[in-house]
Structures are given as structure tokens and as C-alpha cells.
PDB file of N, CA and C in Angstrom:
ATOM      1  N   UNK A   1       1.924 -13.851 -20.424  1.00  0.00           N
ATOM      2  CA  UNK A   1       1.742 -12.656 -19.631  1.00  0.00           C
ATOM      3  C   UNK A   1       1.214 -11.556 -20.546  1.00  0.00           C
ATOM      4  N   UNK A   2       0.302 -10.759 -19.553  1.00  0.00           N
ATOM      5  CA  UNK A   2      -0.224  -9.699 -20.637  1.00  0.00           C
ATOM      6  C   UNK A   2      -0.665  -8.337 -20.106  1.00  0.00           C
ATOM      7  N   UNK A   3       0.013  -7.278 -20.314  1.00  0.00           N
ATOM      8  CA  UNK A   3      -0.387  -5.890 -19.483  1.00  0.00           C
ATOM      9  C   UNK A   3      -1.409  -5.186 -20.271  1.00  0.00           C
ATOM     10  N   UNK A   4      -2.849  -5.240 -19.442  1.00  0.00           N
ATOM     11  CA  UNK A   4      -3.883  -4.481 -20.020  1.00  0.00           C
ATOM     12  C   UNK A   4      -3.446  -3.167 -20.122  1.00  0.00           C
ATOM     13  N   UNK A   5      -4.476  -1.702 -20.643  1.00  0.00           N
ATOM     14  CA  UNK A   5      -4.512  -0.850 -20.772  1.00  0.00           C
ATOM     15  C   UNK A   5      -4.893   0.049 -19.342  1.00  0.00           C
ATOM     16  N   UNK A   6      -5.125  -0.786 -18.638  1.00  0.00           N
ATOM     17  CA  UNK A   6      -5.917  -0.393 -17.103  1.00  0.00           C
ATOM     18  C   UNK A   6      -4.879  -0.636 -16.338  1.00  0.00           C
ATOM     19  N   UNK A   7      -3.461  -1.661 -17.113  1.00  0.00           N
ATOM     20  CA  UNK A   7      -2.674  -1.373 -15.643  1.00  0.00           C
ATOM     21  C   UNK A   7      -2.133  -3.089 -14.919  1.00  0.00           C
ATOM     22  N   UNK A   8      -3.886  -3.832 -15.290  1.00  0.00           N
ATOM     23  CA  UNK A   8      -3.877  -5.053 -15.150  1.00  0.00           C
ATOM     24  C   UNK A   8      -2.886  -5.597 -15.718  1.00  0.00           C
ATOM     25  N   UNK A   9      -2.038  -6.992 -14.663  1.00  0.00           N
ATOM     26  CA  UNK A   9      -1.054  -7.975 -15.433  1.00  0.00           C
ATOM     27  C   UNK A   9      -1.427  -9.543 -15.635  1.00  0.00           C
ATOM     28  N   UNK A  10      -1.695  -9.613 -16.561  1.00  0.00           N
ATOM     29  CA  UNK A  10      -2.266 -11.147 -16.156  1.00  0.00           C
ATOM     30  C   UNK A  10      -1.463 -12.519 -16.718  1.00  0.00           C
ATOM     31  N   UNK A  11      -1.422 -13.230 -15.963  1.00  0.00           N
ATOM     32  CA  UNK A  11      -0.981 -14.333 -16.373  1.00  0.00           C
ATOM     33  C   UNK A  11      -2.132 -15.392 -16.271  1.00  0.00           C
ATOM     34  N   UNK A  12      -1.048 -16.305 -17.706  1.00  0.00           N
ATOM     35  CA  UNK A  12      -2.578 -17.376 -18.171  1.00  0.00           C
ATOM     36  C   UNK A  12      -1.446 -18.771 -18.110  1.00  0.00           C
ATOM     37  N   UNK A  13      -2.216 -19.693 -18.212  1.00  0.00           N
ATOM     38  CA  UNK A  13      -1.942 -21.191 -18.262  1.00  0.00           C
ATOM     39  C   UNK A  13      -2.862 -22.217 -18.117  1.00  0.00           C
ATOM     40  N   UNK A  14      -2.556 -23.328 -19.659  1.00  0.00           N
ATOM     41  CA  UNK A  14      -3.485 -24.328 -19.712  1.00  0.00           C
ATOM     42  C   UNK A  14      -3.239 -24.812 -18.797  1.00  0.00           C
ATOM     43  N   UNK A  15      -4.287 -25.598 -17.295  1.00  0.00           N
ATOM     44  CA  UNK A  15      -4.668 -26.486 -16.653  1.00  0.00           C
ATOM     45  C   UNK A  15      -5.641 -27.635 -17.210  1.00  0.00           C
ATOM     46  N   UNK A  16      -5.271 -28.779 -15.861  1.00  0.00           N
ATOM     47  CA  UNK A  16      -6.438 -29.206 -15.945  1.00  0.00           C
ATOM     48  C   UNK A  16      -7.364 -29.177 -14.874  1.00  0.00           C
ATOM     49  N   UNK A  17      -8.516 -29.425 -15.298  1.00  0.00           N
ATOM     50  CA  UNK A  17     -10.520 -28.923 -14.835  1.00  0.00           C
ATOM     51  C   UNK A  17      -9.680 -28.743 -13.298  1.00  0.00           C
ATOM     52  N   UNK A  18     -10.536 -27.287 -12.616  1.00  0.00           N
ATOM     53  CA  UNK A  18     -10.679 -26.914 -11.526  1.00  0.00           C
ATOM     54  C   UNK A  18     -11.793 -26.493 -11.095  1.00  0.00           C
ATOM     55  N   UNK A  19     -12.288 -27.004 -10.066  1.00  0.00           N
ATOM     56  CA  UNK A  19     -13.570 -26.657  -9.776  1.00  0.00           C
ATOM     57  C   UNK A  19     -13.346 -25.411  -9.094  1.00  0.00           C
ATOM     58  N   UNK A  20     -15.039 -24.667  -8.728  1.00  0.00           N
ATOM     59  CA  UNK A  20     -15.023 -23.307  -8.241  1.00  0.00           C
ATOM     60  C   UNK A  20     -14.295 -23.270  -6.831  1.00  0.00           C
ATOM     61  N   UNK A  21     -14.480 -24.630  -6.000  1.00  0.00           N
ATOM     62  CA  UNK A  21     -13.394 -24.689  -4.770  1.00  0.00           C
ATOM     63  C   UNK A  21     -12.278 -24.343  -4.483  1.00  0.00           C
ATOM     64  N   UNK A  22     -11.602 -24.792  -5.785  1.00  0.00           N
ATOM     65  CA  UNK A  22     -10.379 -24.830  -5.703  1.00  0.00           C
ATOM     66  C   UNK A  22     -10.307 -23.306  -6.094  1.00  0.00           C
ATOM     67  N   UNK A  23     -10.513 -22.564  -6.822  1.00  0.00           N
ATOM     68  CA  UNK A  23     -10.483 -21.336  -7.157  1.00  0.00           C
ATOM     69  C   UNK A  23     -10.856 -20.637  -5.997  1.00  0.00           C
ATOM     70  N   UNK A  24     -11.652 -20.840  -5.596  1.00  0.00           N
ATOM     71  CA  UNK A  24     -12.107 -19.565  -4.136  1.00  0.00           C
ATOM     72  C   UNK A  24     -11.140 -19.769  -3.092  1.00  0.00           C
ATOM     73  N   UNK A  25     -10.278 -20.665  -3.143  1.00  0.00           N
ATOM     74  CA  UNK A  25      -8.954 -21.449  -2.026  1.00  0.00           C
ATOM     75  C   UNK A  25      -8.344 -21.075  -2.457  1.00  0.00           C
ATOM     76  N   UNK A  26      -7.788 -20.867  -3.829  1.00  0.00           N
ATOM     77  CA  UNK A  26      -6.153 -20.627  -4.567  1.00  0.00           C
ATOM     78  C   UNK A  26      -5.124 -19.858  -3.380  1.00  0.00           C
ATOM     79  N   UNK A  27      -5.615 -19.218  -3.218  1.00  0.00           N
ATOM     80  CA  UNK A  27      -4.652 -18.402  -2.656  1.00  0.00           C
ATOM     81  C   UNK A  27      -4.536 -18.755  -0.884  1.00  0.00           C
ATOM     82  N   UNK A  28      -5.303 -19.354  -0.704  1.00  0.00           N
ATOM     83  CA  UNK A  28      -5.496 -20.043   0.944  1.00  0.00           C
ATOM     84  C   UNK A  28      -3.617 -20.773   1.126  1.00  0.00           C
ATOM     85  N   UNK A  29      -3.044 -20.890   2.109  1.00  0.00           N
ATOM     86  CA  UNK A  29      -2.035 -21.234   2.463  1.00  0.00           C
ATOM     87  C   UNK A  29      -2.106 -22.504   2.605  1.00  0.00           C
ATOM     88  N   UNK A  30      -1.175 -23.370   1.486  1.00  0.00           N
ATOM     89  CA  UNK A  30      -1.292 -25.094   2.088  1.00  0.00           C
ATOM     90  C   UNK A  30      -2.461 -25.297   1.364  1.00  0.00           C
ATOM     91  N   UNK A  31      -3.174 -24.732   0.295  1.00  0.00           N
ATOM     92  CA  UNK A  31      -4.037 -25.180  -0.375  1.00  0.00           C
ATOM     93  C   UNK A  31      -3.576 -25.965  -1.660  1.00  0.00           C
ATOM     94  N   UNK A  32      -3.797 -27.388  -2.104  1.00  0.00           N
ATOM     95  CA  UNK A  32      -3.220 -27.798  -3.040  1.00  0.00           C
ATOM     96  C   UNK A  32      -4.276 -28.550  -3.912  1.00  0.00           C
ATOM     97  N   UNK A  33      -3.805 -29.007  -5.029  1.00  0.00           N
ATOM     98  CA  UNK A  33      -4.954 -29.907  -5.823  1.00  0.00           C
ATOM     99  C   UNK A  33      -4.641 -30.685  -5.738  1.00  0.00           C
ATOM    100  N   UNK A  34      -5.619 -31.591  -5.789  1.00  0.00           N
ATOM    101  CA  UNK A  34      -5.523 -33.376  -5.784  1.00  0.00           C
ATOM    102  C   UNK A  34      -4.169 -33.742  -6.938  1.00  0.00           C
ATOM    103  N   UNK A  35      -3.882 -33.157  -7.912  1.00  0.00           N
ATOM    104  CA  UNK A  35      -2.851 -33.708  -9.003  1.00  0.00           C
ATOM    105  C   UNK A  35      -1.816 -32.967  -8.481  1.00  0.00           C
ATOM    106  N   UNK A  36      -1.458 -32.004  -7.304  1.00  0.00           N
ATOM    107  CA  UNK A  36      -0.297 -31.366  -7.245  1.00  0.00           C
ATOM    108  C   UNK A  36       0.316 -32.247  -5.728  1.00  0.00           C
ATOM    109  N   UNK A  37       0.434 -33.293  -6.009  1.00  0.00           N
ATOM    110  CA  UNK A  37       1.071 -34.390  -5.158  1.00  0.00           C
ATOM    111  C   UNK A  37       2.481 -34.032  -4.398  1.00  0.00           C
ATOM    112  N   UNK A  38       2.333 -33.708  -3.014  1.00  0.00           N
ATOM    113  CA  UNK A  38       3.247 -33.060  -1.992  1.00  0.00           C
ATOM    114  C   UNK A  38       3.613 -31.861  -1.840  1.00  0.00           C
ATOM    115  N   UNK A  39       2.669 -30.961  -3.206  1.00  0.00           N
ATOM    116  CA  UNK A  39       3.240 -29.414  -2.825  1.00  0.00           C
ATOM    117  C   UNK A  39       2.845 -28.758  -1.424  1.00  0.00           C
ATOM    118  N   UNK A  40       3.198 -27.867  -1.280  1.00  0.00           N
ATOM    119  CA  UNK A  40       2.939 -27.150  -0.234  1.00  0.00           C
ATOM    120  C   UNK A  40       2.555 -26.173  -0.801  1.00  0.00           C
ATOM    121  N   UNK A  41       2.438 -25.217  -1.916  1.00  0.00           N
ATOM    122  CA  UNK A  41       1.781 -24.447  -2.811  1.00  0.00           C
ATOM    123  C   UNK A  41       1.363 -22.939  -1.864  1.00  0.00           C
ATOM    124  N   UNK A  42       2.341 -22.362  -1.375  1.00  0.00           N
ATOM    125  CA  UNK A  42       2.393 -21.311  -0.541  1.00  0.00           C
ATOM    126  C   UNK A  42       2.532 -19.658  -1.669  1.00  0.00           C
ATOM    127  N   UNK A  43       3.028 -20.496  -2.788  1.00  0.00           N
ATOM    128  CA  UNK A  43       3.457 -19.139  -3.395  1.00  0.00           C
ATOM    129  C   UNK A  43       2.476 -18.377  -3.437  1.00  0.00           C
ATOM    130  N   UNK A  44       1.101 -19.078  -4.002  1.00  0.00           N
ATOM    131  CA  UNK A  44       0.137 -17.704  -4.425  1.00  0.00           C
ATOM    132  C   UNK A  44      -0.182 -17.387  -3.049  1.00  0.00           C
ATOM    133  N   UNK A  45      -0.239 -17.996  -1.677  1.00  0.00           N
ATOM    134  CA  UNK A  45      -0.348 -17.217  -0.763  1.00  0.00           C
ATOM    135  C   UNK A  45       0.361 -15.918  -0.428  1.00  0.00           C
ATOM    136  N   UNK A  46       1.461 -16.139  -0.792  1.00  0.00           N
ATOM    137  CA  UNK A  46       3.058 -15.229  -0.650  1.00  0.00           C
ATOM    138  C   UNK A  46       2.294 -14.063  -1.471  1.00  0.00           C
ATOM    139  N   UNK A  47       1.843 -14.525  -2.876  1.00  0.00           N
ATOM    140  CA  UNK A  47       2.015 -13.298  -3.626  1.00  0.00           C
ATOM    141  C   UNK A  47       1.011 -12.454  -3.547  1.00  0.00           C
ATOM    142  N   UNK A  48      -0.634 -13.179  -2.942  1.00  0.00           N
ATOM    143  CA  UNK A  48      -1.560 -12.348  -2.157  1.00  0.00           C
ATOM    144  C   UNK A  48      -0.953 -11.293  -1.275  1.00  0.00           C
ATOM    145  N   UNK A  49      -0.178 -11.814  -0.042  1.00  0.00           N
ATOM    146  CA  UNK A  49      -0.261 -10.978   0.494  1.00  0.00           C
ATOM    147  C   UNK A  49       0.690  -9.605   0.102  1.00  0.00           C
ATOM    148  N   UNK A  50       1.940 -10.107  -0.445  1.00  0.00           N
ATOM    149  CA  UNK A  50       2.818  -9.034  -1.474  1.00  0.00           C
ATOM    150  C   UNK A  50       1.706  -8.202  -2.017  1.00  0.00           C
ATOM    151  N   UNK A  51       0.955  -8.696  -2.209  1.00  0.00           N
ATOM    152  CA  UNK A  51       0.471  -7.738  -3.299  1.00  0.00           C
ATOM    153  C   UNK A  51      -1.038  -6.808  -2.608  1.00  0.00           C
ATOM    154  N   UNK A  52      -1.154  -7.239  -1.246  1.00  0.00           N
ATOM    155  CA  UNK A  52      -1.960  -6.794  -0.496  1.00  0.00           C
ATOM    156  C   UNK A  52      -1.071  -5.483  -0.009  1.00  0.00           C
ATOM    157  N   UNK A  53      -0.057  -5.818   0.579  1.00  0.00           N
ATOM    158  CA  UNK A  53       0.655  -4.452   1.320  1.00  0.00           C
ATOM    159  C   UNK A  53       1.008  -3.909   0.423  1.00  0.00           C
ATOM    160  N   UNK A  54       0.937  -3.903  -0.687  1.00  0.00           N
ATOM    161  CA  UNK A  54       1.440  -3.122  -1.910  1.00  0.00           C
ATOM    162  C   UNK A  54      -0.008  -2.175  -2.229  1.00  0.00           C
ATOM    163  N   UNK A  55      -0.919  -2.714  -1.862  1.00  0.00           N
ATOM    164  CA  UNK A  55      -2.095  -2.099  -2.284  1.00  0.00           C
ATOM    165  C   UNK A  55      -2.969  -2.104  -3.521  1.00  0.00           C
ATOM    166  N   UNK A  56      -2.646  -3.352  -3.314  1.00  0.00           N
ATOM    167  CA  UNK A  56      -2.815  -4.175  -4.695  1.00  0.00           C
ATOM    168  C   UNK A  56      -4.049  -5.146  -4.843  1.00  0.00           C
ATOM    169  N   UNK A  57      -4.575  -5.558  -5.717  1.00  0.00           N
ATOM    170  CA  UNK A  57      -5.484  -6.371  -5.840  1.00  0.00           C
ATOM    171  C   UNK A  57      -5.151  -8.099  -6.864  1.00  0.00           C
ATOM    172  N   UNK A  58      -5.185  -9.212  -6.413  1.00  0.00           N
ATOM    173  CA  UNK A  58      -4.970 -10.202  -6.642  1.00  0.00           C
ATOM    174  C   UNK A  58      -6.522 -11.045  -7.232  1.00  0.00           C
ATOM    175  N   UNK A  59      -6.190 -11.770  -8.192  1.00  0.00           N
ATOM    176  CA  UNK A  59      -7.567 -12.474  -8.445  1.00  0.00           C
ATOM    177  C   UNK A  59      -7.947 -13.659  -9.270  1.00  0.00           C
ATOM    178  N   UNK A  60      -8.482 -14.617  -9.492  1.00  0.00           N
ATOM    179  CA  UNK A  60      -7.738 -15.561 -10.500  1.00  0.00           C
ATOM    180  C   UNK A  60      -9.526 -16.185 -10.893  1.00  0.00           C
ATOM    181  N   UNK A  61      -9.544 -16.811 -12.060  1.00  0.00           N
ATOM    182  CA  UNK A  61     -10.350 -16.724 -12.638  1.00  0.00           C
ATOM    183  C   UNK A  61     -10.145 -18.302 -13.471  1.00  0.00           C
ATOM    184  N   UNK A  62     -10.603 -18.894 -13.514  1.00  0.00           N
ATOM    185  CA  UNK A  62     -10.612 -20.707 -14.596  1.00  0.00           C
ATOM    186  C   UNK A  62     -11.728 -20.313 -15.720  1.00  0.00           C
ATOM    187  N   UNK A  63     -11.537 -20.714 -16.885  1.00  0.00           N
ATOM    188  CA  UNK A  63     -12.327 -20.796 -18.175  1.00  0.00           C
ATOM    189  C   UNK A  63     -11.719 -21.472 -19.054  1.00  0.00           C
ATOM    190  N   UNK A  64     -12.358 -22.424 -19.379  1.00  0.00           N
ATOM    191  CA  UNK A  64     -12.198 -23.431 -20.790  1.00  0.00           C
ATOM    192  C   UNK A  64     -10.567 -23.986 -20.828  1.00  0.00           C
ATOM    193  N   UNK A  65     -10.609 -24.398 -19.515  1.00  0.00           N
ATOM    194  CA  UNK A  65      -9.013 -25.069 -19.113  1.00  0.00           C
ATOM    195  C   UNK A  65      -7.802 -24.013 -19.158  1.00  0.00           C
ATOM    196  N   UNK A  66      -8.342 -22.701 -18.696  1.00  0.00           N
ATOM    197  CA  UNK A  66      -7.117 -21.976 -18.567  1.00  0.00           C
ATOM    198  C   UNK A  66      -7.569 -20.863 -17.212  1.00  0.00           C
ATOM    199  N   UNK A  67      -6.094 -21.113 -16.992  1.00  0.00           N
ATOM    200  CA  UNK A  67      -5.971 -20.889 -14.887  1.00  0.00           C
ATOM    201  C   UNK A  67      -6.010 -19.128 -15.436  1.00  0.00           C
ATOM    202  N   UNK A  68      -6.186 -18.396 -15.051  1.00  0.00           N
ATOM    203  CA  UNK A  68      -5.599 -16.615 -15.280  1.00  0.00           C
ATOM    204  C   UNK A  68      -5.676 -16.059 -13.726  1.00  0.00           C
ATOM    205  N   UNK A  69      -4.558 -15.428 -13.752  1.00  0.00           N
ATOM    206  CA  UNK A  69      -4.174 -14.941 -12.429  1.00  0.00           C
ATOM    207  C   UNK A  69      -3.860 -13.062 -12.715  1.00  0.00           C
ATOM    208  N   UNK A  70      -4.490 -12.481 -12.493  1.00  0.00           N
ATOM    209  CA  UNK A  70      -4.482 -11.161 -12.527  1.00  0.00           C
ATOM    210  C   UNK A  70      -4.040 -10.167 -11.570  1.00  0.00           C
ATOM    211  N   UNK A  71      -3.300  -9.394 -11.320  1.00  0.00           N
ATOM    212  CA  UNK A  71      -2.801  -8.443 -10.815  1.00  0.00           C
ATOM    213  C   UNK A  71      -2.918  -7.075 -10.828  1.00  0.00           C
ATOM    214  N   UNK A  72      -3.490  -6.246 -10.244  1.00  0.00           N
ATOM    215  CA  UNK A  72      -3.885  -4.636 -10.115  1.00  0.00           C
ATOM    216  C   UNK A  72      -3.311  -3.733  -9.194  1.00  0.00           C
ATOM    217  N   UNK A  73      -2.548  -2.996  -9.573  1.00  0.00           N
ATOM    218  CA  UNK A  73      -2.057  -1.614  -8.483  1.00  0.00           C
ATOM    219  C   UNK A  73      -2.408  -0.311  -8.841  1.00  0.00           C
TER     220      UNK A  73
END
């Protein structure tokens, strides 16, 4: 975890390869990856919208096998 100077919070974690699909879905409800076998994977939906009525901005980003999930209020 890492709090920019702007405010931004980001969290990072090695994955493995995600295509741009899966990234433009992340946060889609019931969206899962082929290796995440029976999740239901609702959280980042949950935390979109938390972080929508908060007035917040959510966003996530893949590079060189690492997931980053960013947060802005």
C-alpha cells in the first residue's frame, strides 16, 4: 500500500498475465478470472461503488505482472 502526495491510495500485487478484458471488467459484479475457480469476486464491485457514493474515484491498472488498484477522494 502506498499514499501518494495527491491523496491517491494504491494498492499493488504480483499477479498472473491479465488481459485488457479482464481489467476493463474488474470491477463488473460476478466478474472472475479463469484461475479464480468458484469466486464470486463481488468485492471490487462493493468497493466501486463505496467509493462512488463517497465521491470517490476507483481505478486499476496491470503492468509487468502487477495488478494496482488506486483510490482518490
Amino acid at each position: 500500500m502506498k499514499l501518494l502526495k495527491d491523496g491517491t491510495i494504491e494498492f499493488s500485487n504480483k499477479t498472473a498475465k491479465i488481459d485488457n478484458v479482464n481489467i476493463e471488467n474488474i470491477f463488473e459484479r460476478y466478474n472472475t478470472a479463469k484461475s479464480s475457480r468458484n469466486a464470486t469476486c463481488i468485492g471490487l464491485s462493493i468497493a466501486k461503488q463505496l467509493t462512488a457514493l463517497s465521491g470517490g474515484e476507483i481505478k486499476a491498472t496491470y503492468q509487468n505482472n502487477i495488478l494496482k488498484i488506486s483510490l482518490k477522494f
